[in-house]
N, C-alpha and C. Protein backbone atom coordinates (compact mmCIF):
# COMPACT_ATOMS: atom_id res chain seq x y z
N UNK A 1 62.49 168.50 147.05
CA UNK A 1 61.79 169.64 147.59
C UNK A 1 61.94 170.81 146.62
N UNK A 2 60.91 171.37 146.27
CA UNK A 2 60.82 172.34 145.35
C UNK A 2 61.63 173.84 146.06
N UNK A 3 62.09 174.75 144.78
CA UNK A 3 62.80 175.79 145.29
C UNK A 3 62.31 176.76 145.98
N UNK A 4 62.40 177.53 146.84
CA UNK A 4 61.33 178.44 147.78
C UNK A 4 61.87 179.80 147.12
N UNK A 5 61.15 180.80 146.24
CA UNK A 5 61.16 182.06 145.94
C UNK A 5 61.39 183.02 146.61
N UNK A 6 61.95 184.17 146.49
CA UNK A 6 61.45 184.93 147.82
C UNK A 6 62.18 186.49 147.12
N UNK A 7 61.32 187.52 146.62
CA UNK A 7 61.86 188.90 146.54
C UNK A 7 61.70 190.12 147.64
N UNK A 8 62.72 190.72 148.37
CA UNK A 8 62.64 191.67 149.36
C UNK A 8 62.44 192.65 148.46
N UNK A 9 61.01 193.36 149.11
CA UNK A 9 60.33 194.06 148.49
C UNK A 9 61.22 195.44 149.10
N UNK A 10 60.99 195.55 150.48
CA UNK A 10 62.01 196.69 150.99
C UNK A 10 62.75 196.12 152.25
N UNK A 11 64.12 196.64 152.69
CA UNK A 11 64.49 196.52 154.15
C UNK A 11 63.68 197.35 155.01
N UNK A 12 63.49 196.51 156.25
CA UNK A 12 62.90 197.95 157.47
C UNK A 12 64.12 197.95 157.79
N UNK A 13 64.52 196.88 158.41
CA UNK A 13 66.05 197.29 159.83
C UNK A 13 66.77 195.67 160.51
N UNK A 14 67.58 195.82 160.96
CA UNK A 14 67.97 194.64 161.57
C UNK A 14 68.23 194.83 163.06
N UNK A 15 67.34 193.86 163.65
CA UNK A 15 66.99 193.78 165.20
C UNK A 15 68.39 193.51 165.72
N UNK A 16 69.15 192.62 165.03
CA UNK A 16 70.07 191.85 166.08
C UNK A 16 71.48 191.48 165.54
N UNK A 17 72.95 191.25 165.21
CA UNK A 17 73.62 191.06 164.61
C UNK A 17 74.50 189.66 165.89
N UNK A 18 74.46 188.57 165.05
CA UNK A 18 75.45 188.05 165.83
C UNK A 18 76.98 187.53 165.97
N UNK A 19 77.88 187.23 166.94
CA UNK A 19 79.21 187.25 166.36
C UNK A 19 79.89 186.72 164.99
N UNK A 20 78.61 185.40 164.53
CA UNK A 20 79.51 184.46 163.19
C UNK A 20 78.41 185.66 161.99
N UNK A 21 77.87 186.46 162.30
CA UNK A 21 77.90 187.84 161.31
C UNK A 21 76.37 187.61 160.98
N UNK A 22 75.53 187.14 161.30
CA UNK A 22 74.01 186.53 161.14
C UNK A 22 73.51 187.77 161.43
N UNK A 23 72.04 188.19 160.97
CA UNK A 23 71.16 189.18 161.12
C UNK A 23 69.85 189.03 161.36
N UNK A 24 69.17 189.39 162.58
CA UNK A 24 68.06 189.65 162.82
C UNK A 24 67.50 190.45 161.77
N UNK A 25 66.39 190.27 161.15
CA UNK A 25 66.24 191.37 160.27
C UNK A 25 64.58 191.27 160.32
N UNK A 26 64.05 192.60 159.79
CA UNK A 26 63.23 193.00 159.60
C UNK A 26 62.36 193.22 158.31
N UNK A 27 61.71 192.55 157.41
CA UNK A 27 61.42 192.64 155.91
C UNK A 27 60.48 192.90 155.53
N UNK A 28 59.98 193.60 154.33
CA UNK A 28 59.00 193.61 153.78
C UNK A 28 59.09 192.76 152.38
N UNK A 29 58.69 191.15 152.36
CA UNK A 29 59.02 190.23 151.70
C UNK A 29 58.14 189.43 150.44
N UNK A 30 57.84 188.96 149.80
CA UNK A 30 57.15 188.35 148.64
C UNK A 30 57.70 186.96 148.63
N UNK A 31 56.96 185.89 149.29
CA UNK A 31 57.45 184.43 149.06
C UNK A 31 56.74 183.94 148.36
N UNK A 32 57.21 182.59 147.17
CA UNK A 32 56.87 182.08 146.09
C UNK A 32 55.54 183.17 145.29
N UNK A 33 56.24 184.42 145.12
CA UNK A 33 54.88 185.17 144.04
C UNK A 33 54.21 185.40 144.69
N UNK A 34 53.95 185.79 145.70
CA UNK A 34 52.94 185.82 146.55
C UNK A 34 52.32 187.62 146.88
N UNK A 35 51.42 188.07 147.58
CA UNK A 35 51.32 189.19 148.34
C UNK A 35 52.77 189.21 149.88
N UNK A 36 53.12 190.53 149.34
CA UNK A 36 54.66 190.84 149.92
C UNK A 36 53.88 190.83 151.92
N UNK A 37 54.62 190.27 152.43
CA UNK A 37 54.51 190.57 154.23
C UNK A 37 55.74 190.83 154.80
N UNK A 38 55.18 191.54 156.40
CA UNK A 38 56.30 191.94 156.96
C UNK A 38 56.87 190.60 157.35
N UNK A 39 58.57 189.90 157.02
CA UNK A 39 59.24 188.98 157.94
C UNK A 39 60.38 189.20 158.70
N UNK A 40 60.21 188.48 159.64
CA UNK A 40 61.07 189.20 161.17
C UNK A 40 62.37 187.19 160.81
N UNK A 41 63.19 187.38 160.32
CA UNK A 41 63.87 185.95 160.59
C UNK A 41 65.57 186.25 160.70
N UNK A 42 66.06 185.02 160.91
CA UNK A 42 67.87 185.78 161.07
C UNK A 42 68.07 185.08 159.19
N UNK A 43 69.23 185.79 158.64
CA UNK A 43 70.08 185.59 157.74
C UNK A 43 71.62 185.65 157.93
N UNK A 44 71.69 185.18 156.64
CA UNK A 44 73.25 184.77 156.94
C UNK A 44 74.13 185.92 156.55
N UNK A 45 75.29 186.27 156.63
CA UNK A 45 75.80 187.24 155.58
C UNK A 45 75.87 187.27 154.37
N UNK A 46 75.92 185.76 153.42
CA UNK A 46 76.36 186.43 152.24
C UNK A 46 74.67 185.56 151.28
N UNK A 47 73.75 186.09 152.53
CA UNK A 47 71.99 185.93 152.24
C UNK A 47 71.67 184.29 151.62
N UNK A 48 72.66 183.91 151.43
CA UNK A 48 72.59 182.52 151.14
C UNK A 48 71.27 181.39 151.77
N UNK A 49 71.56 181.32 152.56
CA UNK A 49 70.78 180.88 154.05
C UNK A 49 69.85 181.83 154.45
N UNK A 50 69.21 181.11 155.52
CA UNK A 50 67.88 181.82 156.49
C UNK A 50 67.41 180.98 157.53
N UNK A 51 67.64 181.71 158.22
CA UNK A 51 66.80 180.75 159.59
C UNK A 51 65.28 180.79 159.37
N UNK A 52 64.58 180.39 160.21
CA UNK A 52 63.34 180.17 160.27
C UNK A 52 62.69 181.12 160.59
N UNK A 53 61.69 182.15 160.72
CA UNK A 53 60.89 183.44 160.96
C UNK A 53 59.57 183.14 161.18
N UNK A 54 58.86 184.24 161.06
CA UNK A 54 57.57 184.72 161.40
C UNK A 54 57.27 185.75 159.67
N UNK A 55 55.95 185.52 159.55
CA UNK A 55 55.77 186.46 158.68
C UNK A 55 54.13 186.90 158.92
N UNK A 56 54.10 188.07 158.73
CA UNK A 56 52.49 188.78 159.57
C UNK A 56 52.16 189.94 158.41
N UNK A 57 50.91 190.19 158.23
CA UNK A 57 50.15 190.90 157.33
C UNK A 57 50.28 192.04 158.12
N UNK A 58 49.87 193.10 157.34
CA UNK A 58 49.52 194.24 158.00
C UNK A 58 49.42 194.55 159.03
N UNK A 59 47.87 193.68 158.91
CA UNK A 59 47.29 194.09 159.91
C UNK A 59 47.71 193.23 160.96
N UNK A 60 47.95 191.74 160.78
CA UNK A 60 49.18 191.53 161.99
C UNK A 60 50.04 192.36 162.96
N UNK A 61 50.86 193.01 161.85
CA UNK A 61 51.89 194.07 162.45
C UNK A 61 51.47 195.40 163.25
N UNK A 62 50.36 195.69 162.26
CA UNK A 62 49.40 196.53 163.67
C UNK A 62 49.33 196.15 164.87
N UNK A 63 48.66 194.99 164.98
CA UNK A 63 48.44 194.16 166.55
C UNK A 63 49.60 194.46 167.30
N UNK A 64 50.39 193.59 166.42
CA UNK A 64 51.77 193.32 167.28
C UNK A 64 52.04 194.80 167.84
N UNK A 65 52.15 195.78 167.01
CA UNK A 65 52.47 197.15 167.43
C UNK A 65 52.25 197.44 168.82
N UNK A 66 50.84 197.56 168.57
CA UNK A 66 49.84 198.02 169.97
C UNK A 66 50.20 197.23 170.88
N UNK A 67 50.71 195.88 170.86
CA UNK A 67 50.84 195.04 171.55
C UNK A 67 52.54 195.48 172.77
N UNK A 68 53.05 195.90 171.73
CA UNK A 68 54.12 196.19 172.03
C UNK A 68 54.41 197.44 172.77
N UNK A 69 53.44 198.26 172.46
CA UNK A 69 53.74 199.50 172.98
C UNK A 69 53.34 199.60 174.48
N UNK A 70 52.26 198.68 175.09
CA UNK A 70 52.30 198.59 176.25
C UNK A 70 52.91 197.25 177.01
N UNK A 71 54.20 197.31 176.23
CA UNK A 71 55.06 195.76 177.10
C UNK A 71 55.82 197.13 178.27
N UNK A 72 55.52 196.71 179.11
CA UNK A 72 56.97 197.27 180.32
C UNK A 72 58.55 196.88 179.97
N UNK A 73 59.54 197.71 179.72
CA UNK A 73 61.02 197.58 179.36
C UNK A 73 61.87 197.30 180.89
C-alpha cells in the first residue's frame, strides 16, 4: 500500500481529548498534494497515527455550518 501524504495547512481547534491522550481535531489539511480541506478526525499524540475522519470543501463546511446552527442543544 502506497504512503498517504498529508501537510496541515493550519490548526482550527480540537473538539475532543481522550484519556489514552487522542485528539478530536479540527484541520485545514492537503492529502497526497492535493487542494487543502477542512478534516474533522482523532489523532494520536505523538501524530504518528490517525483515526479515520471526514474531510469537506468549503463549501461543505458552509452547509454543515448552517446546518448546525439550527441543531437544538
Amino acid at each position: 500500500m502506497s504512503e498517504i501524504k498529508y501537510d496541515i495547512i493550519k490548526k482550527i481547534g480540537v473538539l475532543s481529548k481522550s484519556a489514552s491522550g487522542w485528539t478530536m481535531e479540527i484541520n485545514l489539511i492537503s492529502w497526497n498534494d492535493r487542494d487543502a480541506k477542512y478534516d474533522i478526525r482523532e489523532w494520536s499524540p505523538d501524530r504518528e497515527r490517525r483515526g479515520k475522519g471526514v474531510t469537506l470543501s468549503t463549501e461543505e463546511l458552509s452547509a454543515l455550518k448552517k446546518l448546525l446552527n439550527v441543531v437544538e442543544q
